[in-house]
N, C-alpha and C. Protein backbone atom coordinates (compact mmCIF):
# COMPACT_ATOMS: atom_id res chain seq x y z
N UNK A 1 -186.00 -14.64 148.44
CA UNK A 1 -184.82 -15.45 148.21
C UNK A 1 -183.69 -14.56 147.68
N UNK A 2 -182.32 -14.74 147.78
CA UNK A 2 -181.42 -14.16 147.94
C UNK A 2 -180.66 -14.45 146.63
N UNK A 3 -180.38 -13.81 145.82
CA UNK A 3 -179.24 -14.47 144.56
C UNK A 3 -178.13 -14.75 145.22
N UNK A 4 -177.35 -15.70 144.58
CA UNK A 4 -175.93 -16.01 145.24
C UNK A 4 -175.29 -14.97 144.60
N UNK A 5 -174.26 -14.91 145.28
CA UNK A 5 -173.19 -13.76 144.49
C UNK A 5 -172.34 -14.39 143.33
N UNK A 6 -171.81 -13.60 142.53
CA UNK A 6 -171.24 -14.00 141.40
C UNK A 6 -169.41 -14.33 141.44
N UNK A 7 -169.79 -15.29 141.09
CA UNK A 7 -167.92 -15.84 141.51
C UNK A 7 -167.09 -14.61 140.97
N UNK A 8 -167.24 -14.01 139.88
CA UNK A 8 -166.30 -13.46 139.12
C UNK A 8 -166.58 -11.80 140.20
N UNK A 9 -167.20 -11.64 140.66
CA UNK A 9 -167.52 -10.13 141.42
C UNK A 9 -166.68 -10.36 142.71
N UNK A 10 -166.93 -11.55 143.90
CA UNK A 10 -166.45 -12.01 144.66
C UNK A 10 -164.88 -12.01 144.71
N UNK A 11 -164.35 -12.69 143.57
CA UNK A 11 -163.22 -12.45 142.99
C UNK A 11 -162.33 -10.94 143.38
N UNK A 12 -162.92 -10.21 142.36
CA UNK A 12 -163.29 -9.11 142.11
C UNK A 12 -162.67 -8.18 143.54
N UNK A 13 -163.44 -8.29 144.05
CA UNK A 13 -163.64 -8.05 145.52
C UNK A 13 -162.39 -8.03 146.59
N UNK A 14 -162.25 -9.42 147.08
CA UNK A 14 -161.22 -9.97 147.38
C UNK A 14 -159.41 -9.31 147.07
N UNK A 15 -159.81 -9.39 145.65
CA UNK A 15 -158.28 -9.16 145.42
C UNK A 15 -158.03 -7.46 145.23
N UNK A 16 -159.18 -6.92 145.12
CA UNK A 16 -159.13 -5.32 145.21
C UNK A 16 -159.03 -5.18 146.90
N UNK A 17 -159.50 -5.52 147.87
CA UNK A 17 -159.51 -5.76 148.88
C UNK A 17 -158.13 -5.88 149.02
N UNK A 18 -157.38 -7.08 148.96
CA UNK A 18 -156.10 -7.80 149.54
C UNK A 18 -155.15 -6.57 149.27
N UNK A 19 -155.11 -6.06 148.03
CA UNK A 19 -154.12 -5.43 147.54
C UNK A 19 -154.55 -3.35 147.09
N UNK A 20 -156.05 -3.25 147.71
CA UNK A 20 -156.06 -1.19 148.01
C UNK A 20 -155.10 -1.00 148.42
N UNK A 21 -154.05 -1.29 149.78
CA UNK A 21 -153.10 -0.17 150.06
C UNK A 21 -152.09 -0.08 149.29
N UNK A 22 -151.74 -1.00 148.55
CA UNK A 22 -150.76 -1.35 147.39
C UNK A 22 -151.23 0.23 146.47
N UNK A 23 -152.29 -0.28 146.01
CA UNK A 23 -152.64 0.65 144.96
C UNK A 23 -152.96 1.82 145.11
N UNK A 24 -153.26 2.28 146.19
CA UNK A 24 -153.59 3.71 147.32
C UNK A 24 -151.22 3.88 147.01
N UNK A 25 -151.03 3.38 147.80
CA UNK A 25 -149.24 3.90 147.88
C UNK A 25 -149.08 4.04 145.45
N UNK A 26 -149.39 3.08 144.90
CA UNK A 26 -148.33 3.62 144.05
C UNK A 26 -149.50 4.73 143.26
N UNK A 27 -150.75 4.97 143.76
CA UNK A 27 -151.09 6.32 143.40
C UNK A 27 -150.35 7.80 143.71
N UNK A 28 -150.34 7.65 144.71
CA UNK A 28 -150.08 8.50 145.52
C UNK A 28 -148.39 8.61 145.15
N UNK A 29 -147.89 7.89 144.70
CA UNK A 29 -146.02 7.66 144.32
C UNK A 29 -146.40 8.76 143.14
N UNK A 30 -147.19 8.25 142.26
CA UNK A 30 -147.74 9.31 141.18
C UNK A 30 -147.82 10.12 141.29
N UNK A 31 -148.84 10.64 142.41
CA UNK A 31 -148.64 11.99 142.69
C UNK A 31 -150.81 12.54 142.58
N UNK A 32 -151.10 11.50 142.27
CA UNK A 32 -152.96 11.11 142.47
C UNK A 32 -152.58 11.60 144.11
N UNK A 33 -154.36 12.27 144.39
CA UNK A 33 -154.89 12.68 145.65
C UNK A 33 -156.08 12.52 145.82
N UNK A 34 -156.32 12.57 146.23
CA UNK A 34 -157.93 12.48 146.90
C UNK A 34 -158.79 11.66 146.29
N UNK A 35 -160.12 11.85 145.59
CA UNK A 35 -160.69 11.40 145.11
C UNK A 35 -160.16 10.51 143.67
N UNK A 36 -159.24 11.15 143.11
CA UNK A 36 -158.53 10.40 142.16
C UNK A 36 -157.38 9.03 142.20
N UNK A 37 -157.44 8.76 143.68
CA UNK A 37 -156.78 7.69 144.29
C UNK A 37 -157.94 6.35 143.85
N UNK A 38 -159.17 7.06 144.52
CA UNK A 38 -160.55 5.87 144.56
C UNK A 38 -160.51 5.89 143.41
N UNK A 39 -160.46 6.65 142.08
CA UNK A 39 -160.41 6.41 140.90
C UNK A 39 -159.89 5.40 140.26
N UNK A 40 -158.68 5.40 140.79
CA UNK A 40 -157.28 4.21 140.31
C UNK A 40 -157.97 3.28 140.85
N UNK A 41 -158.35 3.08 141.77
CA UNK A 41 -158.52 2.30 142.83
C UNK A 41 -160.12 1.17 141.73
N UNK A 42 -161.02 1.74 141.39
CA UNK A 42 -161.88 1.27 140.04
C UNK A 42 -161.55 1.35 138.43
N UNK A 43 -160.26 1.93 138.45
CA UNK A 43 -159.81 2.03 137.08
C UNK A 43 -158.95 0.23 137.30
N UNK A 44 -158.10 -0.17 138.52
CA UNK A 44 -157.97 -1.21 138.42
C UNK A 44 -158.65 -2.43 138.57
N UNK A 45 -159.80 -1.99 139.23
CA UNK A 45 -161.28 -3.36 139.48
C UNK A 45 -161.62 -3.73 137.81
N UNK A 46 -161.79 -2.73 137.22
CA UNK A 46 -162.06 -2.81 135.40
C UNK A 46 -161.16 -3.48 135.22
N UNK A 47 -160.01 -2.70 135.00
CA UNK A 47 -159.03 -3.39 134.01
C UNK A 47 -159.05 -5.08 134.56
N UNK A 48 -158.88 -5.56 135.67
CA UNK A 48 -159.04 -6.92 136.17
C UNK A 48 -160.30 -7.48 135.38
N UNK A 49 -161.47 -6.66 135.66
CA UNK A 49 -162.33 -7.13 135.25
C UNK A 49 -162.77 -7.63 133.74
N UNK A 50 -161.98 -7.17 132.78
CA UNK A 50 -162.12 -7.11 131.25
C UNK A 50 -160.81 -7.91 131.27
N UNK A 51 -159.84 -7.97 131.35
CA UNK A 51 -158.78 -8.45 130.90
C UNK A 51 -158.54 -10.01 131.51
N UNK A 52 -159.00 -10.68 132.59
CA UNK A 52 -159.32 -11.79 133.18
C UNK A 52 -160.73 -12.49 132.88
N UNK A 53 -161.59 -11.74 132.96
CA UNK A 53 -162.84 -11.94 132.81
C UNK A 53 -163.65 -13.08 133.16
N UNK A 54 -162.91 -14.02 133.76
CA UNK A 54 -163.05 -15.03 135.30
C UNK A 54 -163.03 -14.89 136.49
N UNK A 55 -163.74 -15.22 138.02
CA UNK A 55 -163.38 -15.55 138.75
C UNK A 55 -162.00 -16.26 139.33
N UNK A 56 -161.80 -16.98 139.02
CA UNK A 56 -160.43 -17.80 138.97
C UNK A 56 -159.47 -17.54 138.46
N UNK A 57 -159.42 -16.63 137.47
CA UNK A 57 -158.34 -15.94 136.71
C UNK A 57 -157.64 -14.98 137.40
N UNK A 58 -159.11 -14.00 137.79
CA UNK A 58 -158.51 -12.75 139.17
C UNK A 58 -157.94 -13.33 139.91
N UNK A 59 -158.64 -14.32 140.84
CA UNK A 59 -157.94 -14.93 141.59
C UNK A 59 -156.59 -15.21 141.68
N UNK A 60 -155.86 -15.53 140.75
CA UNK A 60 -154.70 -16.03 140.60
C UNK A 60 -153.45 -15.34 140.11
N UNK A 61 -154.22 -14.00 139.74
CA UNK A 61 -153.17 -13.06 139.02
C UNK A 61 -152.53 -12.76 140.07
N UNK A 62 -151.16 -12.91 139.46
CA UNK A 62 -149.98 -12.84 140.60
C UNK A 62 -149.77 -11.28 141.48
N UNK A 63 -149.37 -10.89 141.99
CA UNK A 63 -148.83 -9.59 142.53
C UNK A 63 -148.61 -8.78 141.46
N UNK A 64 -147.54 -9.03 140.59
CA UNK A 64 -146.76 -8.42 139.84
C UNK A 64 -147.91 -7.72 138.91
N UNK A 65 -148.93 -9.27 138.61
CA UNK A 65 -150.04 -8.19 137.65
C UNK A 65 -150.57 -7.39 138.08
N UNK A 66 -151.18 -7.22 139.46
CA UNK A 66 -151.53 -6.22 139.69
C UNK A 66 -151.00 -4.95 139.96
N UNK A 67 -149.41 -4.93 139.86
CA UNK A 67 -148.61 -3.90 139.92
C UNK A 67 -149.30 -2.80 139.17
N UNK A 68 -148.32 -3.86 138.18
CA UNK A 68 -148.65 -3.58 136.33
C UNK A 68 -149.87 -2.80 136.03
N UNK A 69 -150.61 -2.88 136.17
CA UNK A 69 -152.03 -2.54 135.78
C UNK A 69 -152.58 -1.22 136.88
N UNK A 70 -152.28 -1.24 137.82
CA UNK A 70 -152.24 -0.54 138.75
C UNK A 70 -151.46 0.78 138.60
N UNK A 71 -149.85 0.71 138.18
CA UNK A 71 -149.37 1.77 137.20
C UNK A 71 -149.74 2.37 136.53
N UNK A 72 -150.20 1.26 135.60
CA UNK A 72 -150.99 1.82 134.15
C UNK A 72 -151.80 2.37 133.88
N UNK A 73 -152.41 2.24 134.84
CA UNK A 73 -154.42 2.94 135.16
C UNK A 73 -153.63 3.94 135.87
N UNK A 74 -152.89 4.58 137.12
CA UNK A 74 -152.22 5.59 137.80
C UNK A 74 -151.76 6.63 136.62
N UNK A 75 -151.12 6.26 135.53
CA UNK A 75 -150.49 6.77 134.87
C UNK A 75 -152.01 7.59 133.65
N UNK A 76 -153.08 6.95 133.33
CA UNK A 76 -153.93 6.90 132.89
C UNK A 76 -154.66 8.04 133.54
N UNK A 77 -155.07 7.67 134.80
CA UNK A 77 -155.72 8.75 135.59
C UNK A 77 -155.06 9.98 135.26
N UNK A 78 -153.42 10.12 135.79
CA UNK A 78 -153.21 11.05 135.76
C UNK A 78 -153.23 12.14 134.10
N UNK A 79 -153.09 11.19 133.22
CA UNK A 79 -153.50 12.02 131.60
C UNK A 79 -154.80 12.49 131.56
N UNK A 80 -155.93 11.82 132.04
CA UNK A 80 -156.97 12.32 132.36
C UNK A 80 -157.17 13.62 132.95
N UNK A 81 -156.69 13.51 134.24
CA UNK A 81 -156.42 14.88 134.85
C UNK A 81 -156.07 16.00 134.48
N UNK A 82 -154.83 15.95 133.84
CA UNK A 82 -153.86 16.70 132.99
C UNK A 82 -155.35 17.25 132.06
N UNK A 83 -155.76 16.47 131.25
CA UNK A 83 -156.74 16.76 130.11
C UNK A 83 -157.75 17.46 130.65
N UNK A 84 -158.63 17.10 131.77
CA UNK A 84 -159.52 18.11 132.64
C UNK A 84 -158.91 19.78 132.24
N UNK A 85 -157.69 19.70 133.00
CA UNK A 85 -157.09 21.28 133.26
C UNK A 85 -156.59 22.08 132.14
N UNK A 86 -156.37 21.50 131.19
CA UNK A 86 -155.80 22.18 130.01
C UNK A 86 -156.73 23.36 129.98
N UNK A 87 -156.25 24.36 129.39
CA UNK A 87 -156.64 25.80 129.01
C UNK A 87 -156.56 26.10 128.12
N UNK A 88 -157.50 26.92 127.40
CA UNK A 88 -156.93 27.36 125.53
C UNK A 88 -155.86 28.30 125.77
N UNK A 89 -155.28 27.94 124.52
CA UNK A 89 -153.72 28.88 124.07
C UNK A 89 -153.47 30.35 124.75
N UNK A 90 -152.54 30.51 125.48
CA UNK A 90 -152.48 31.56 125.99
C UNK A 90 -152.08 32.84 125.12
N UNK A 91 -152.99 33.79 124.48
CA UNK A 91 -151.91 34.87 123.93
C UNK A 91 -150.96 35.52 123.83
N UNK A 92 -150.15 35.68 124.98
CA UNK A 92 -149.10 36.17 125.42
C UNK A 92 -148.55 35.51 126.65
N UNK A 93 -146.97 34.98 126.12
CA UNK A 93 -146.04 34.73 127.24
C UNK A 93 -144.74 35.30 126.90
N UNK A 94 -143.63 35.61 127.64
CA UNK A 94 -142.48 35.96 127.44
C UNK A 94 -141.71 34.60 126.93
N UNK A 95 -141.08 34.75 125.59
CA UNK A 95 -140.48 34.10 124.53
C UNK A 95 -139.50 33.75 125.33
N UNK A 96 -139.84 31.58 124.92
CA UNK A 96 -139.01 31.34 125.24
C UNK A 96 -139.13 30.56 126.69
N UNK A 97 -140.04 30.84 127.58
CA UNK A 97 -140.59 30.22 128.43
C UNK A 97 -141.78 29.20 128.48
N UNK A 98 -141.49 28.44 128.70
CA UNK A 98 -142.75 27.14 129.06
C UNK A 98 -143.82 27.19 130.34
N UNK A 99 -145.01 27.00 130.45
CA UNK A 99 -145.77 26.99 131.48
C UNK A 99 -145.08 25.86 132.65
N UNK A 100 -145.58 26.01 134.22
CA UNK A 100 -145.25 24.78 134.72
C UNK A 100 -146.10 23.93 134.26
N UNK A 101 -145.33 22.31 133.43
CA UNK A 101 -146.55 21.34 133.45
C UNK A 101 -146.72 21.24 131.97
N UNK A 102 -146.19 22.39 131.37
CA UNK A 102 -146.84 22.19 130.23
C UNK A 102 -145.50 21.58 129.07
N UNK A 103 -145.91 21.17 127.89
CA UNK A 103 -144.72 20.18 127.17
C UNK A 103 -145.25 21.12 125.79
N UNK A 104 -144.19 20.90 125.16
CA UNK A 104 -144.34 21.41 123.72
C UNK A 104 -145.01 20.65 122.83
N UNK A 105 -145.90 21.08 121.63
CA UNK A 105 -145.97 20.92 120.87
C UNK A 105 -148.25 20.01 121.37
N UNK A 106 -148.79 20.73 120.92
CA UNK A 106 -150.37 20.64 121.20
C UNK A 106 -150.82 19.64 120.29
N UNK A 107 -150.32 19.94 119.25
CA UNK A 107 -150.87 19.12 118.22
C UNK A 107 -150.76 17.30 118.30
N UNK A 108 -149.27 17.56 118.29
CA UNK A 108 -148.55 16.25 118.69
C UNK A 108 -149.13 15.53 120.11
N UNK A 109 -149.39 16.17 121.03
CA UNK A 109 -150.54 15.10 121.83
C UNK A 109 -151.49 14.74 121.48
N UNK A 110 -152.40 15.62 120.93
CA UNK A 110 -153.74 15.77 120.18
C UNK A 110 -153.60 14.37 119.34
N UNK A 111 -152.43 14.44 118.50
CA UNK A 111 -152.42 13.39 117.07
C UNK A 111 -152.37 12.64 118.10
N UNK A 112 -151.41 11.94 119.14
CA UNK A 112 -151.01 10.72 120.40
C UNK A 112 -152.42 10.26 120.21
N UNK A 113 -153.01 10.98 120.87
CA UNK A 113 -154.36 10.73 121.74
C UNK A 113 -155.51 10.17 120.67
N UNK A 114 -155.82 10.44 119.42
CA UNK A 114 -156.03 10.00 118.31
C UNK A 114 -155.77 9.00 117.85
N UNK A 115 -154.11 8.66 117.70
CA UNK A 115 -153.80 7.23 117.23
C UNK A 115 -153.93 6.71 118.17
N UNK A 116 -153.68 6.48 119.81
CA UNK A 116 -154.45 5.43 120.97
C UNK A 116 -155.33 5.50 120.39
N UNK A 117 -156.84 6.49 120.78
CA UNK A 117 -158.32 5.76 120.11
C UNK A 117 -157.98 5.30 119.14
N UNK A 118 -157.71 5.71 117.76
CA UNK A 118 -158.27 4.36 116.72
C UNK A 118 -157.26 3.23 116.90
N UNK A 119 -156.43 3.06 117.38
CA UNK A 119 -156.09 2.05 117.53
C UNK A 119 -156.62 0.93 118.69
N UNK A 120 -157.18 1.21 119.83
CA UNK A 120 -158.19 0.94 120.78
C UNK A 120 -159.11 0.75 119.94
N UNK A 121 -159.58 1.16 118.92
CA UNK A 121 -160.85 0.82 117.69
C UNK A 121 -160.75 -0.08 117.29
N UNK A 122 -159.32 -0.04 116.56
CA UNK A 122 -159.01 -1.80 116.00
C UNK A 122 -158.98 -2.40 116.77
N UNK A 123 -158.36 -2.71 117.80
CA UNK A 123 -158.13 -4.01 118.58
C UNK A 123 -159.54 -4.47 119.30
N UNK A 124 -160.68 -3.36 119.27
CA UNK A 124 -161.91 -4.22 119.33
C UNK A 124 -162.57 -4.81 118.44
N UNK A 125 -162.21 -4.42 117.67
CA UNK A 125 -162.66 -5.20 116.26
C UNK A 125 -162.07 -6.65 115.99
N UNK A 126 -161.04 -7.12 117.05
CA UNK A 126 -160.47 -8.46 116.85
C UNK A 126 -160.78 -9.86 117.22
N UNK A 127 -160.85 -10.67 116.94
CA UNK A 127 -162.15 -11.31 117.46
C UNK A 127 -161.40 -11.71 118.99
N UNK A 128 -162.47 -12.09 120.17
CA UNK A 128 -162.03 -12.43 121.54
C UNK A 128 -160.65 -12.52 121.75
N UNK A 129 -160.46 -13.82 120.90
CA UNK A 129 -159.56 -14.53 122.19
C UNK A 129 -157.95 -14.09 121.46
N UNK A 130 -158.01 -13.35 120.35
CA UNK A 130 -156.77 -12.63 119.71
C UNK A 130 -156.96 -11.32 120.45
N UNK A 131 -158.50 -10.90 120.71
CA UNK A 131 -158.36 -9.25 121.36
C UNK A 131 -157.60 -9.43 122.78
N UNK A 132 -157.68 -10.27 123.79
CA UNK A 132 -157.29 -10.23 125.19
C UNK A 132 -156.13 -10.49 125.21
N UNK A 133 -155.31 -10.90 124.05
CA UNK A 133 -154.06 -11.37 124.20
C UNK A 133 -153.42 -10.07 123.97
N UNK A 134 -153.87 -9.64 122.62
CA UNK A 134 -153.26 -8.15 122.36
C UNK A 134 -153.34 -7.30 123.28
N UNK A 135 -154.47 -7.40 123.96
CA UNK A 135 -154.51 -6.27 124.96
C UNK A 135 -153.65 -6.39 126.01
N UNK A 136 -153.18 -7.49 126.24
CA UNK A 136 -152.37 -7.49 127.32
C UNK A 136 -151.08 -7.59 126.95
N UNK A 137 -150.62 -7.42 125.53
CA UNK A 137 -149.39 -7.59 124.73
C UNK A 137 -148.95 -5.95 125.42
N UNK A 138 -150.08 -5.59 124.56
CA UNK A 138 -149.97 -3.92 124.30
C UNK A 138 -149.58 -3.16 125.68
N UNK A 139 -150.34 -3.71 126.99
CA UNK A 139 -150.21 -3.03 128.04
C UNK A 139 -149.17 -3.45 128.72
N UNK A 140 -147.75 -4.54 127.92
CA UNK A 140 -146.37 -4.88 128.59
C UNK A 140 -146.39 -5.82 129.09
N UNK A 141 -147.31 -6.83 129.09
CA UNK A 141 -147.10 -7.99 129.57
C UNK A 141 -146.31 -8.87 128.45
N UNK A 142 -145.23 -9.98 128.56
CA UNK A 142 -144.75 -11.01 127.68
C UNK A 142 -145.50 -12.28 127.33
N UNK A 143 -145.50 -12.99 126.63
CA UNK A 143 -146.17 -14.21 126.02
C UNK A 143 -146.17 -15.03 127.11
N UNK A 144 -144.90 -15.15 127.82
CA UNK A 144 -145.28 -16.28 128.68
C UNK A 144 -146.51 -15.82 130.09
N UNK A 145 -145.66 -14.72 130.25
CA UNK A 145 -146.94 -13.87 131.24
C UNK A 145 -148.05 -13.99 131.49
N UNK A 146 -148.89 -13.54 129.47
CA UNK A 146 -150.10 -13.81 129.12
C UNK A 146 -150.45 -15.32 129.46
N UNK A 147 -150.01 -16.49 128.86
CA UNK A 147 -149.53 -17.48 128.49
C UNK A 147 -150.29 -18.14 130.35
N UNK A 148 -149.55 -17.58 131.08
CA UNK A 148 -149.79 -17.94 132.72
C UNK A 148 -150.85 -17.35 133.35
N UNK A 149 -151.37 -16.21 132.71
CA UNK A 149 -152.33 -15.93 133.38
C UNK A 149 -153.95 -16.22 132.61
N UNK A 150 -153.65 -16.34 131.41
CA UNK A 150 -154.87 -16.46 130.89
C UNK A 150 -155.21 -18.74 130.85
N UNK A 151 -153.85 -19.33 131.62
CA UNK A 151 -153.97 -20.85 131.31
C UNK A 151 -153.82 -21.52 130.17
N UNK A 152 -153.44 -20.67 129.42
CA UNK A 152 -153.00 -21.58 127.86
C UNK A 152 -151.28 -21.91 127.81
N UNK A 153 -151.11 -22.63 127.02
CA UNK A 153 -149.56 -22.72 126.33
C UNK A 153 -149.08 -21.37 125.93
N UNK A 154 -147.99 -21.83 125.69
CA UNK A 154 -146.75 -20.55 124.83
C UNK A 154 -147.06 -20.92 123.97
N UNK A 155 -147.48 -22.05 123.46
CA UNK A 155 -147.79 -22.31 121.69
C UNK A 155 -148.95 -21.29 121.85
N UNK A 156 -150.00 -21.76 122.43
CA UNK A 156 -150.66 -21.28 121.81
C UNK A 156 -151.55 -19.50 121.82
N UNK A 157 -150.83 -18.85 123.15
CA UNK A 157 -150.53 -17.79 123.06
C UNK A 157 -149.48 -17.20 122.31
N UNK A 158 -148.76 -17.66 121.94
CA UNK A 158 -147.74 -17.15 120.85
C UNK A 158 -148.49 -17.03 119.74
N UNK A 159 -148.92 -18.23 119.19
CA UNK A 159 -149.97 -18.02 117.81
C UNK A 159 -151.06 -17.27 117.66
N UNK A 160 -152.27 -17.05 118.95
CA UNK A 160 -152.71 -15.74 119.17
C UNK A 160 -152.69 -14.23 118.68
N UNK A 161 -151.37 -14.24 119.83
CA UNK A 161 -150.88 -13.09 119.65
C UNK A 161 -150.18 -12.42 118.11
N UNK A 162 -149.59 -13.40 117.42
CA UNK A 162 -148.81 -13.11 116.42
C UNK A 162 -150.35 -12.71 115.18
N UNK A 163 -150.84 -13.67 114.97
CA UNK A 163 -152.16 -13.69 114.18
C UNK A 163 -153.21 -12.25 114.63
N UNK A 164 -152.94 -11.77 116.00
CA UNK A 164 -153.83 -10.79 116.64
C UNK A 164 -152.77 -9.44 115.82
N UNK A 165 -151.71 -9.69 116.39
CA UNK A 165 -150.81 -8.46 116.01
C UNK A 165 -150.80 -8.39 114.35
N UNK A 166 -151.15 -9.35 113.66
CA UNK A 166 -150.97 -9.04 112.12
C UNK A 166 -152.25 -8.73 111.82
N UNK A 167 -153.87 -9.61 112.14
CA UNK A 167 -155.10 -8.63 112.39
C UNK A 167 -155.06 -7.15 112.40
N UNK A 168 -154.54 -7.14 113.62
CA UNK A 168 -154.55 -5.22 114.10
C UNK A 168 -153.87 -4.77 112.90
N UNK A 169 -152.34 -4.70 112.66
CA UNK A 169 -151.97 -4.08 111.42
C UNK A 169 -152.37 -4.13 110.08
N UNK A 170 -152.82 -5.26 109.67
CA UNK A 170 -154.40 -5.08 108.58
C UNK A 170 -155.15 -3.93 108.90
N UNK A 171 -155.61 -3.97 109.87
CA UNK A 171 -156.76 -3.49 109.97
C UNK A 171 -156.67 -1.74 110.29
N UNK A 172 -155.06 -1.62 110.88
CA UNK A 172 -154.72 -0.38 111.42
C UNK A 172 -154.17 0.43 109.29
N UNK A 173 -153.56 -0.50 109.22
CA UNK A 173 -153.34 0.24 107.32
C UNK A 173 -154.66 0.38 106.76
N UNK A 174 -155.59 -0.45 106.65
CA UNK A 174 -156.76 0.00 106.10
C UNK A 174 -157.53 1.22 106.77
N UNK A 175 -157.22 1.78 108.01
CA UNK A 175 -157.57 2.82 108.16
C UNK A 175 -156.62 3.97 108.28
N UNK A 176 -155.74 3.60 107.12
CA UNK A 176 -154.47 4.59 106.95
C UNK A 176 -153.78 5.44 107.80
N UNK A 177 -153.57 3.65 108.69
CA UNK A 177 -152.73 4.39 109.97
C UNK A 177 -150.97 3.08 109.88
N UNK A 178 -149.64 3.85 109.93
CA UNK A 178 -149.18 3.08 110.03
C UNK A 178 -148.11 3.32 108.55
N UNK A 179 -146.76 2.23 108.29
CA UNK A 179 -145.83 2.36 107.52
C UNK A 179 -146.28 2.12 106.11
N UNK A 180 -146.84 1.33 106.06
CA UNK A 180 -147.67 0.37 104.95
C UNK A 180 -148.90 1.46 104.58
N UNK A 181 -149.71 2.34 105.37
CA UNK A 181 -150.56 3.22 104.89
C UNK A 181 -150.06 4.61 104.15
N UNK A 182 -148.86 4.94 104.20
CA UNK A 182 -148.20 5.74 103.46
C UNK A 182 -148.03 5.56 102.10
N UNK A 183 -148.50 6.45 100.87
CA UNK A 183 -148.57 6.59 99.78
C UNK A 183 -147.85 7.51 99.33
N UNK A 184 -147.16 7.84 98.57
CA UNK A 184 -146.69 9.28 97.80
C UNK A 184 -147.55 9.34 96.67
């Protein structure tokens, strides 16, 4: 006997389906190749997959979301990449010149990349239905946006979100991150 398939995979499916060449072109706008195209290409099946976390939800997410997210994961991949290739500190360059590719200051990504994780720390620590709102606050979507794609009110994604966003900053000062975690 055969399991039925799972609405939310089917889903899944479908709308990765409808919309690969979409996401194949704004890889590739990026500047993704080869194998790192198919990357984007499951970096956006996830993100759908966690951030909807319905059948019917995927379903319905408009175009635009999948832009969105599709960017975002493109843009993602490509920091990834970037991070693969890095090289330790070069001993000698002629003063004054920059590598191709390369941006000033090591540390200052290093710290970036740090405050994303723990802050990705907190916001799992929030409970559900304040974490999915934030998460999709955070990744540029607006209240009403959220609001439409997840099927609730503006009330009550507004209240969510506001209660999620004051959560996280609790929770981001107690791990002495943030304006409020500053002491002299």
């Amino acid at each position: 006997m055969t399991a039925s398939p799972d609405p939310t995979s089917v889903a899944l499916d479908a709308v990765v389906a409808r919309f690969a060449e979409r996401v194949r072109y704004i890889g590739v706008r990026h500047g993704l190749m080869g194998s790192d195209v198919e990357d984007l290409i499951q970096e956006v099946r996830l993100r759908l997959w966690k951030a909807l976390e319905s059948g019917e939800k995927i379903s319905s997410a408009p175009a635009s979301y999948i832009h969105r997210t599709a960017v975002s994961a493109a843009l993602d991949v490509l920091r990834r990449r970037r991070a693969r290739r890095e090289t330790p500190a070069r001993l000698s360059r002629p003063s004054g010149l920059a590598m191709l590719g390369e941006t000033p200051g090591a540390d200052s990504r290093l710290e970036t990349i740090e405050l994303q994780e723990a802050i990705g720390r907190a916001v799992e620590l929030l409970i559900p239905a304040r974490r999915s709102v934030v998460k999709m606050y955070l990744a540029g979507y607006d209240r009403l946006e959220i609001a439409d794609l997840l099927g609730w009110t503006e009330a009550k994604t507004r209240n969510l979100l506001y209660r999620g966003l004051g959560d996280l900053r609790e929770t981001l000062t107690g791990m002495g991150i943030g304006p409020e975690a500053i002491h002299d």
